[in-house]
N, C-alpha and C. Protein backbone atom coordinates (compact mmCIF):
# COMPACT_ATOMS: atom_id res chain seq x y z
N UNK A 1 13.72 -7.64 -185.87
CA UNK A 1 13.77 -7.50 -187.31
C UNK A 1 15.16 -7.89 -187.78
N UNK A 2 15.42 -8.43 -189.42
CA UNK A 2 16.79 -8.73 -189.42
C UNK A 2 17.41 -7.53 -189.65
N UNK A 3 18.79 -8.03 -189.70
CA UNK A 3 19.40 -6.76 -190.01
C UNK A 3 20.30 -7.32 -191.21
N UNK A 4 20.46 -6.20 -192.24
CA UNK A 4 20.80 -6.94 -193.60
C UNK A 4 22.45 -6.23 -193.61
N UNK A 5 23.13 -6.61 -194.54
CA UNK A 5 24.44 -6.07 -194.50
C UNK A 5 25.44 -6.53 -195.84
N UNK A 6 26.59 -5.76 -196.38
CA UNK A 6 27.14 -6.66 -197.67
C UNK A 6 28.50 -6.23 -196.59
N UNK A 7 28.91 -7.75 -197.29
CA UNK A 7 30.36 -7.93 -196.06
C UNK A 7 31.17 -8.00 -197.15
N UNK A 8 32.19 -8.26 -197.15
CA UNK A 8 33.46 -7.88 -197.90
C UNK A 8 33.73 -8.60 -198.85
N UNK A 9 32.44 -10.07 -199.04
CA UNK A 9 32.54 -10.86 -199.85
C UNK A 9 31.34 -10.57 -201.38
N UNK A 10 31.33 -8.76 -200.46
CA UNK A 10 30.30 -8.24 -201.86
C UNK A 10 29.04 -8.74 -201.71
N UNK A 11 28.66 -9.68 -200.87
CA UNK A 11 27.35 -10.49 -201.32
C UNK A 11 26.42 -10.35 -199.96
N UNK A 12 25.33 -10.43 -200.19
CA UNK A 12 23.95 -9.82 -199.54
C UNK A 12 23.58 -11.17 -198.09
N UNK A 13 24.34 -10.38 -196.77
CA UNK A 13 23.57 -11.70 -195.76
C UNK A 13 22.78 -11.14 -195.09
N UNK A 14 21.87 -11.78 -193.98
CA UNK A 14 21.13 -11.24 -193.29
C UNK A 14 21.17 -12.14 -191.93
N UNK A 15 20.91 -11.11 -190.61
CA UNK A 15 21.07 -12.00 -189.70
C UNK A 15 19.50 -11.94 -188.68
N UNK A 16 18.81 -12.67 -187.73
CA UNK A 16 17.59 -12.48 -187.44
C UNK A 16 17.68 -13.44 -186.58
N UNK A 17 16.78 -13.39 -185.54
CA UNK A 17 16.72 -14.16 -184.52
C UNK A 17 15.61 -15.43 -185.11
N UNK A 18 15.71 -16.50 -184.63
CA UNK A 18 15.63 -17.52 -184.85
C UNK A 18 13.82 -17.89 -183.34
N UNK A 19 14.17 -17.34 -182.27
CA UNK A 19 13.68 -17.16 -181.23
C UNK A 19 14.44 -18.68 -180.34
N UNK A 20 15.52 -19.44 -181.22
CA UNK A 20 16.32 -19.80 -179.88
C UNK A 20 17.64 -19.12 -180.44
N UNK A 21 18.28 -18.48 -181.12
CA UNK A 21 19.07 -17.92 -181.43
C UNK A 21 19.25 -16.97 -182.18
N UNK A 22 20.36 -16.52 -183.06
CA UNK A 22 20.79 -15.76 -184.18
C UNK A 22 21.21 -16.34 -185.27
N UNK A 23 20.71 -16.55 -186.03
CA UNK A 23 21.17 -17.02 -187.57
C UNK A 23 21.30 -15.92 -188.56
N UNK A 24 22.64 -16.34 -189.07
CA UNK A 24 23.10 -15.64 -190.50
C UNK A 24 23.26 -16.11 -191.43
N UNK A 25 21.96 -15.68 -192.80
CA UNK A 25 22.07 -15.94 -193.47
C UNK A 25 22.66 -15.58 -195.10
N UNK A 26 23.47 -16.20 -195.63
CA UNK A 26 24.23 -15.59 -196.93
C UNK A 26 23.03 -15.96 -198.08
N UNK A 27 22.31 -14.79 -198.33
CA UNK A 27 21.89 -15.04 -199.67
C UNK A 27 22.66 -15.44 -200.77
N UNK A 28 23.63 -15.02 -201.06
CA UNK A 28 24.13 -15.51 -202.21
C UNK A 28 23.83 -14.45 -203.62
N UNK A 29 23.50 -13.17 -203.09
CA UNK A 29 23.61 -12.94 -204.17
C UNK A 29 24.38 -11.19 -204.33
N UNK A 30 24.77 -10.88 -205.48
CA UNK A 30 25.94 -10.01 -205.29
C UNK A 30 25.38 -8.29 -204.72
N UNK A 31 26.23 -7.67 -204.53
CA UNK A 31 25.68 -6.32 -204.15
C UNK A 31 26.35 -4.86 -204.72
N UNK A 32 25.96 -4.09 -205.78
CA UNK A 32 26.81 -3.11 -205.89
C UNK A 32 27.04 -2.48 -204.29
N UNK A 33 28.59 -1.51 -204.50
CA UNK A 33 29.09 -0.82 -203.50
C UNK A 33 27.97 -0.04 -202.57
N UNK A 34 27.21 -0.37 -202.05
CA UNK A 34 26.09 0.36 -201.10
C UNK A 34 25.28 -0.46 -200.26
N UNK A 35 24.73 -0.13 -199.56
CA UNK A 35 23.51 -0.93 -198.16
C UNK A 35 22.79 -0.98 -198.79
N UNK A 36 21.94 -1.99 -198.58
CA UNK A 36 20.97 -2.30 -199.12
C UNK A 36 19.59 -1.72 -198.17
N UNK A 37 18.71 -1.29 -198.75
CA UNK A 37 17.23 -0.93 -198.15
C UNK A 37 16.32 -1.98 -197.53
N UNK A 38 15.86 -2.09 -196.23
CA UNK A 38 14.53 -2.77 -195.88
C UNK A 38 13.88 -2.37 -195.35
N UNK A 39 12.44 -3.05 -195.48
CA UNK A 39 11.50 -2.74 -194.56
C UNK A 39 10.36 -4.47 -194.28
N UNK A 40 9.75 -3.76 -193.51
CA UNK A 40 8.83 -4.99 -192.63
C UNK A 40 7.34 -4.76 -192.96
N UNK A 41 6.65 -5.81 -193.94
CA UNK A 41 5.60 -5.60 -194.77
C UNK A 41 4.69 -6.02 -193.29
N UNK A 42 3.28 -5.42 -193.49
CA UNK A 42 2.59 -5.59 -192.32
C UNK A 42 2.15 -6.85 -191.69
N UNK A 43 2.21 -8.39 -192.55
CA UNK A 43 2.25 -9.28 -192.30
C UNK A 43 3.49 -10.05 -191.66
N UNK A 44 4.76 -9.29 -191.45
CA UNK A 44 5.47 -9.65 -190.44
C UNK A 44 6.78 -10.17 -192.06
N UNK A 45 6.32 -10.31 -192.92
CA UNK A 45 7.44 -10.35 -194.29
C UNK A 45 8.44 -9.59 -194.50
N UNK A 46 10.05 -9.49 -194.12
CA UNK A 46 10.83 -9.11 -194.60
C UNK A 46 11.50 -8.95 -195.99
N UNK A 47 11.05 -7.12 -196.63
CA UNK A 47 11.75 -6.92 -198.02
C UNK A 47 13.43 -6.62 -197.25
N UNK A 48 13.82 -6.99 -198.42
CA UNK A 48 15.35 -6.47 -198.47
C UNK A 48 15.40 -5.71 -200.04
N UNK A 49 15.28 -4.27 -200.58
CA UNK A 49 15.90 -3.99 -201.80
C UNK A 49 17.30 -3.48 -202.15
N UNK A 50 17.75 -3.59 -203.37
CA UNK A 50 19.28 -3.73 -203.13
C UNK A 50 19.56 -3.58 -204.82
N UNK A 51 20.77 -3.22 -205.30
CA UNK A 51 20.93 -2.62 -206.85
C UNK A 51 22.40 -4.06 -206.58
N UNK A 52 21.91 -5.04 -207.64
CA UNK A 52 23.04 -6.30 -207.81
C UNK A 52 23.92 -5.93 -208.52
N UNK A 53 24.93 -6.39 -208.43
CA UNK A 53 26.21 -6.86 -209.29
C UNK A 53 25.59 -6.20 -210.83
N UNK A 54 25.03 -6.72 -211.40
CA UNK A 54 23.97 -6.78 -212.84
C UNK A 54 23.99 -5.20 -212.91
N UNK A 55 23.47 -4.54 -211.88
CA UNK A 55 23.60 -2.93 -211.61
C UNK A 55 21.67 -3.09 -212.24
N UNK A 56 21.13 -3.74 -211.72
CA UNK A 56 19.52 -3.92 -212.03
C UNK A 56 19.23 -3.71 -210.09
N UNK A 57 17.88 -3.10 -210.32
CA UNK A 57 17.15 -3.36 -209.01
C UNK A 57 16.37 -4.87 -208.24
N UNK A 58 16.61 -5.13 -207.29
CA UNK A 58 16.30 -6.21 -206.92
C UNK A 58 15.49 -6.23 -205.65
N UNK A 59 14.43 -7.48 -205.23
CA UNK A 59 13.94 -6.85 -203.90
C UNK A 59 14.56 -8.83 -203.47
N UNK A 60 15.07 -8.98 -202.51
CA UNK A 60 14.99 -10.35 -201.53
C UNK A 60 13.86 -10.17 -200.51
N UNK A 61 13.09 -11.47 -200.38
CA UNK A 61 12.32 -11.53 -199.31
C UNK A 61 11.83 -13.15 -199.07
N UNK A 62 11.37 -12.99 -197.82
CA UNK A 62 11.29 -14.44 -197.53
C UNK A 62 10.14 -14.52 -197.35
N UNK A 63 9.65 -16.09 -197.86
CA UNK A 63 8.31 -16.72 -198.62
C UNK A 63 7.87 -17.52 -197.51
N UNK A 64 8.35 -17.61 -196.57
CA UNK A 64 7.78 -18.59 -195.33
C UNK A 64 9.04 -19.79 -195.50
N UNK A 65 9.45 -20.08 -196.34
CA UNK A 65 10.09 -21.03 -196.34
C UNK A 65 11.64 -20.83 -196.43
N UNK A 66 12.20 -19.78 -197.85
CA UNK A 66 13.61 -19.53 -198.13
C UNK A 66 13.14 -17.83 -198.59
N UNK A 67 14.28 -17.41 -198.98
CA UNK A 67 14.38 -16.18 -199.55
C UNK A 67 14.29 -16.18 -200.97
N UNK A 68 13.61 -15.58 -201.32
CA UNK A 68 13.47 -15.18 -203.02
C UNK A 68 13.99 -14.20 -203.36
N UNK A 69 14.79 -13.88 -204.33
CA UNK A 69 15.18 -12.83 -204.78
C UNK A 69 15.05 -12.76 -206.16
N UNK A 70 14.23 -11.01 -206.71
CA UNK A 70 13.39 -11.10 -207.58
C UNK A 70 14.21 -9.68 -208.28
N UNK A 71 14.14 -9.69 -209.47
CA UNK A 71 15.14 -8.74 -210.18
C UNK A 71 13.49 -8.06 -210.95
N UNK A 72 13.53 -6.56 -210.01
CA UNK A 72 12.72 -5.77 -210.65
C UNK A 72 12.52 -5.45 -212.42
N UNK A 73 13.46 -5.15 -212.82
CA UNK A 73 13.72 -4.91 -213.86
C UNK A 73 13.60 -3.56 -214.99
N UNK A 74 14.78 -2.98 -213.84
CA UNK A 74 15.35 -1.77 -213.84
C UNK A 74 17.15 -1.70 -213.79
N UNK A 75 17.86 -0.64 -214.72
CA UNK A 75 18.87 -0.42 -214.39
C UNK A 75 18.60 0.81 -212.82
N UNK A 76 19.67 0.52 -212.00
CA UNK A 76 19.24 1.84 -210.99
C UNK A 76 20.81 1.64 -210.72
N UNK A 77 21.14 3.24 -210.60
CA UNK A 77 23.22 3.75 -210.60
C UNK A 77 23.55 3.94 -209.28
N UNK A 78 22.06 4.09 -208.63
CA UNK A 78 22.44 4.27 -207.07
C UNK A 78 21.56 3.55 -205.58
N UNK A 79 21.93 3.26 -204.25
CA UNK A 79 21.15 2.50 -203.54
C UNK A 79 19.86 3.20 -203.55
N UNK A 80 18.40 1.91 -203.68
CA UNK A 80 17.40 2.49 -203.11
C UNK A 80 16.97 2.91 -201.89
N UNK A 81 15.58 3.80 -202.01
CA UNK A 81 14.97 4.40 -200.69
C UNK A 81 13.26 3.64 -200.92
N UNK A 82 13.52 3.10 -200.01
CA UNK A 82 11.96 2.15 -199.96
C UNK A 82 11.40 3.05 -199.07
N UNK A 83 10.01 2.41 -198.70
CA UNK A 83 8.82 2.54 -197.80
C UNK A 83 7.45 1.92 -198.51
N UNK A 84 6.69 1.64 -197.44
CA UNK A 84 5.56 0.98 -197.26
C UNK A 84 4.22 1.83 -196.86
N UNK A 85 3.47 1.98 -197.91
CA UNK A 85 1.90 2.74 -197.54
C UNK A 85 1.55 1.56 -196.70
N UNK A 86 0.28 2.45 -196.05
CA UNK A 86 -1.12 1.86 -194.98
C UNK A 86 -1.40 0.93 -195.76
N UNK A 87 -1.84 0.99 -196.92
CA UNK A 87 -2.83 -0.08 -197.68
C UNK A 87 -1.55 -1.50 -197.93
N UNK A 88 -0.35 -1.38 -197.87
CA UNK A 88 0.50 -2.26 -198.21
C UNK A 88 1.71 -2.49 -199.32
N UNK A 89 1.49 -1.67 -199.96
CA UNK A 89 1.81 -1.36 -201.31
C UNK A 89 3.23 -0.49 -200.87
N UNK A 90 4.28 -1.23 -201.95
CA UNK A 90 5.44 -0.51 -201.87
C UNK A 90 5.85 0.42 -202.76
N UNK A 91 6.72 1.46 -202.05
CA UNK A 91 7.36 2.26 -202.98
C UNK A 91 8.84 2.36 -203.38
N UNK A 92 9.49 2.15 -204.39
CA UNK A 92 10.85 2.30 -204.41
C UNK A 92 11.21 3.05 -204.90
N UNK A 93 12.16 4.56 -204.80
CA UNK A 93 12.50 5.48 -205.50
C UNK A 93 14.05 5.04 -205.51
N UNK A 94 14.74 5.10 -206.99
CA UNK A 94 15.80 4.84 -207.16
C UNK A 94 16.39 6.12 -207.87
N UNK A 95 17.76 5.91 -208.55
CA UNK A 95 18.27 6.76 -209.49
C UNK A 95 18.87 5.35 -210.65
N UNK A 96 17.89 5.56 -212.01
CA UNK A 96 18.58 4.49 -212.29
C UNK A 96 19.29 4.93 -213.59
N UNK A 97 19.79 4.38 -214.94
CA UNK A 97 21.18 4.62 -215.18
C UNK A 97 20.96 6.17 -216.09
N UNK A 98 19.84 6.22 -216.05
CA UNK A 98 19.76 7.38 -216.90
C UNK A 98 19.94 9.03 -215.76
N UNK A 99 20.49 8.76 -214.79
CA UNK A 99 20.34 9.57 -213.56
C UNK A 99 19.60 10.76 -213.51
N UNK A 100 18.28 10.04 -213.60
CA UNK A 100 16.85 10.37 -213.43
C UNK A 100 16.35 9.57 -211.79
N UNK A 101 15.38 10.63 -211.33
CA UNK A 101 14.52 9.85 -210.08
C UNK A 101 13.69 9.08 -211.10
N UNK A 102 13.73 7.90 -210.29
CA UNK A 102 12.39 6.63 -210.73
C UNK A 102 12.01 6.05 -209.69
N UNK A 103 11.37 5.60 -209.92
CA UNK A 103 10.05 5.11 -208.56
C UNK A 103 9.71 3.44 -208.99
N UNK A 104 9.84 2.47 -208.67
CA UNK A 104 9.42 1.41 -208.99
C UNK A 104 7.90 1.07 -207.66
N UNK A 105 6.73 0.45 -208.52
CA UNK A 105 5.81 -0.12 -207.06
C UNK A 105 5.18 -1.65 -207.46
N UNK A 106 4.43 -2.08 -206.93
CA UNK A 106 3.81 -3.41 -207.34
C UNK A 106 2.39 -2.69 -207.70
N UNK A 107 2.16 -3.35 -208.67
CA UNK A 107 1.00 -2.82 -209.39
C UNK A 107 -0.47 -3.89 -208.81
N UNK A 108 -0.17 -5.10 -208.14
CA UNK A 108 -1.07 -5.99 -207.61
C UNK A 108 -0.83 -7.34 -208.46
N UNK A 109 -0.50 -6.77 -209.90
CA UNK A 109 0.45 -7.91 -211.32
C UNK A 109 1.47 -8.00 -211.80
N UNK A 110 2.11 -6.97 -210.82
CA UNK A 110 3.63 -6.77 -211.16
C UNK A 110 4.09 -5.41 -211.35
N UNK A 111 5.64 -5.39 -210.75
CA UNK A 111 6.03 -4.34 -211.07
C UNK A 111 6.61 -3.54 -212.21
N UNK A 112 6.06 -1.76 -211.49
CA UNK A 112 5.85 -1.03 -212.41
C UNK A 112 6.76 -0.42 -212.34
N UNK A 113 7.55 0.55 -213.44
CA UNK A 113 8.85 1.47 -213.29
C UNK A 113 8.21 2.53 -213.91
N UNK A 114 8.34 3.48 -212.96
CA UNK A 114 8.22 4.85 -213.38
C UNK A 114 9.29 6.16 -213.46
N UNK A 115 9.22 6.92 -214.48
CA UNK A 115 10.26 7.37 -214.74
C UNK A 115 9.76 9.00 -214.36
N UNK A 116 10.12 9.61 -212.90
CA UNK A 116 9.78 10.78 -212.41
C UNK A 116 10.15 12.35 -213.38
N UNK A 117 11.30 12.13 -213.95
CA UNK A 117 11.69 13.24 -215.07
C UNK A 117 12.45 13.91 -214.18
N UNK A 118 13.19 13.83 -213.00
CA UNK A 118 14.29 14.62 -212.14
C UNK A 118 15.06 14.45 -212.27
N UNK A 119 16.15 15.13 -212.49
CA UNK A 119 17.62 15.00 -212.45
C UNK A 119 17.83 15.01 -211.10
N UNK A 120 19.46 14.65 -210.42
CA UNK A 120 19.30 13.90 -209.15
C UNK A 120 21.56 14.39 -209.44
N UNK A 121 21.52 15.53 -208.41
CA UNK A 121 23.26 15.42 -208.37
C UNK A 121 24.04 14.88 -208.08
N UNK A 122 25.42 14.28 -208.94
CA UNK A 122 25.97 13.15 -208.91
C UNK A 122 26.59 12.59 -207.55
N UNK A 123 26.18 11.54 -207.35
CA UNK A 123 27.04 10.57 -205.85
C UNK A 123 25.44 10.73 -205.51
N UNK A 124 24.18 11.06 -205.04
CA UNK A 124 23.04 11.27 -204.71
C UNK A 124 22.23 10.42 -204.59
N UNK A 125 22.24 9.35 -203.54
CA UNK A 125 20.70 8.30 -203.82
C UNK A 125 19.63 9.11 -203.16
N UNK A 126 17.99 9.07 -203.78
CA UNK A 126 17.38 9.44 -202.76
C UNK A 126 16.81 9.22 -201.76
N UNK A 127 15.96 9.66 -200.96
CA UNK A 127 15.61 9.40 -199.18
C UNK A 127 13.97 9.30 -199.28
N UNK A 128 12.83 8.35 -199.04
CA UNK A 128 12.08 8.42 -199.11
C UNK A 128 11.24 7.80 -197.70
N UNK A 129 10.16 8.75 -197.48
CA UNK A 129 9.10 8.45 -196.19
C UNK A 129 7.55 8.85 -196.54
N UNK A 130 7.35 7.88 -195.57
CA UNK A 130 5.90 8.60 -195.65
C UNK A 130 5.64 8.72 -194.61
N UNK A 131 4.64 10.07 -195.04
CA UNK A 131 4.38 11.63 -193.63
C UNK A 131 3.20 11.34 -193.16
C-alpha cells in the first residue's frame, strides 16, 4: 500500500511500489500542518484525504492512470478520520471551521456534508472505525 506523507515542502507525496521498484510521487498539492488520512477502497484504489492549504477538505486518488484530487467542499480546522463500510461507501468525520464534528460521505452523486451538532475540544481531530 502507499504510504502518503507532507515533507517540508508542505505539499502532499506518496510513495508505492511500482512492482519493479519504489516510486515517489509529488502530488503537487498543498497540505495544512497535519498527516493526511488513507485508506484502500476494495477494488485495490488508493484514497488519500487531507484538509489543503485552502483549509477545505480534499480526497486524492488514483484513476488508473494519474491522481485526481477532488476538493470536497467543506471548510474542516482539523486532520480527517476516514474509513470504509462493507458495501464500499466512505466515511469522513472531520472538525470543520465551525468546530463542530461533521461527517462528509459519497452519496453515489456526490458528496454529502453533514453537520453532527458536537462540539469537539480545542487541538482535537477525531478517530474513526468501524466495529
Amino acid at each position: 500500500s502507499p504510504e502518503t506523507e507532507r515533507r517540508s515542502d508542505n505539499l502532499l507525496h506518496i510513495a508505492h511500489w511500482t512492482g519493479a521498484g519504489w516510486q515517489n510521487d509529488n502530488l503537487g498539492v498543498g497540505l495544512a500542518p497535519e498527516q493526511p488520512k488513507r485508506l484502500l477502497g476494495a477494488n485495490g484504489t488508493h484514497f488519500v484525504y487531507y484538509v489543503g492549504t485552502d483549509a477545505n477538505l480534499h480526497v486524492a486518488h488514483w484513476t488508473g492512470a494519474r491522481w485526481q484530487n477532488d476538493n470536497l467542499g467543506a471548510a474542516a480546522a482539523k486532520s480527517p478520520s476516514a474509513y470504509l463500510a462493507p458495501n464500499g461507501q466512505h466515511f469522513v468525520y472531520y472538525v470543520a471551521s465551525d468546530n463542530l464534528l461533521h461527517i462528509a460521505h459519497w452519496t453515489g452523486a456526490g458528496w454529502q456534508n453533514d453537520n453532527l451538532g458536537v462540539g469537539l475540544a480545542p487541538g482535537t481531530s477525531p478517530s474513526a472505525y468501524l466495529g
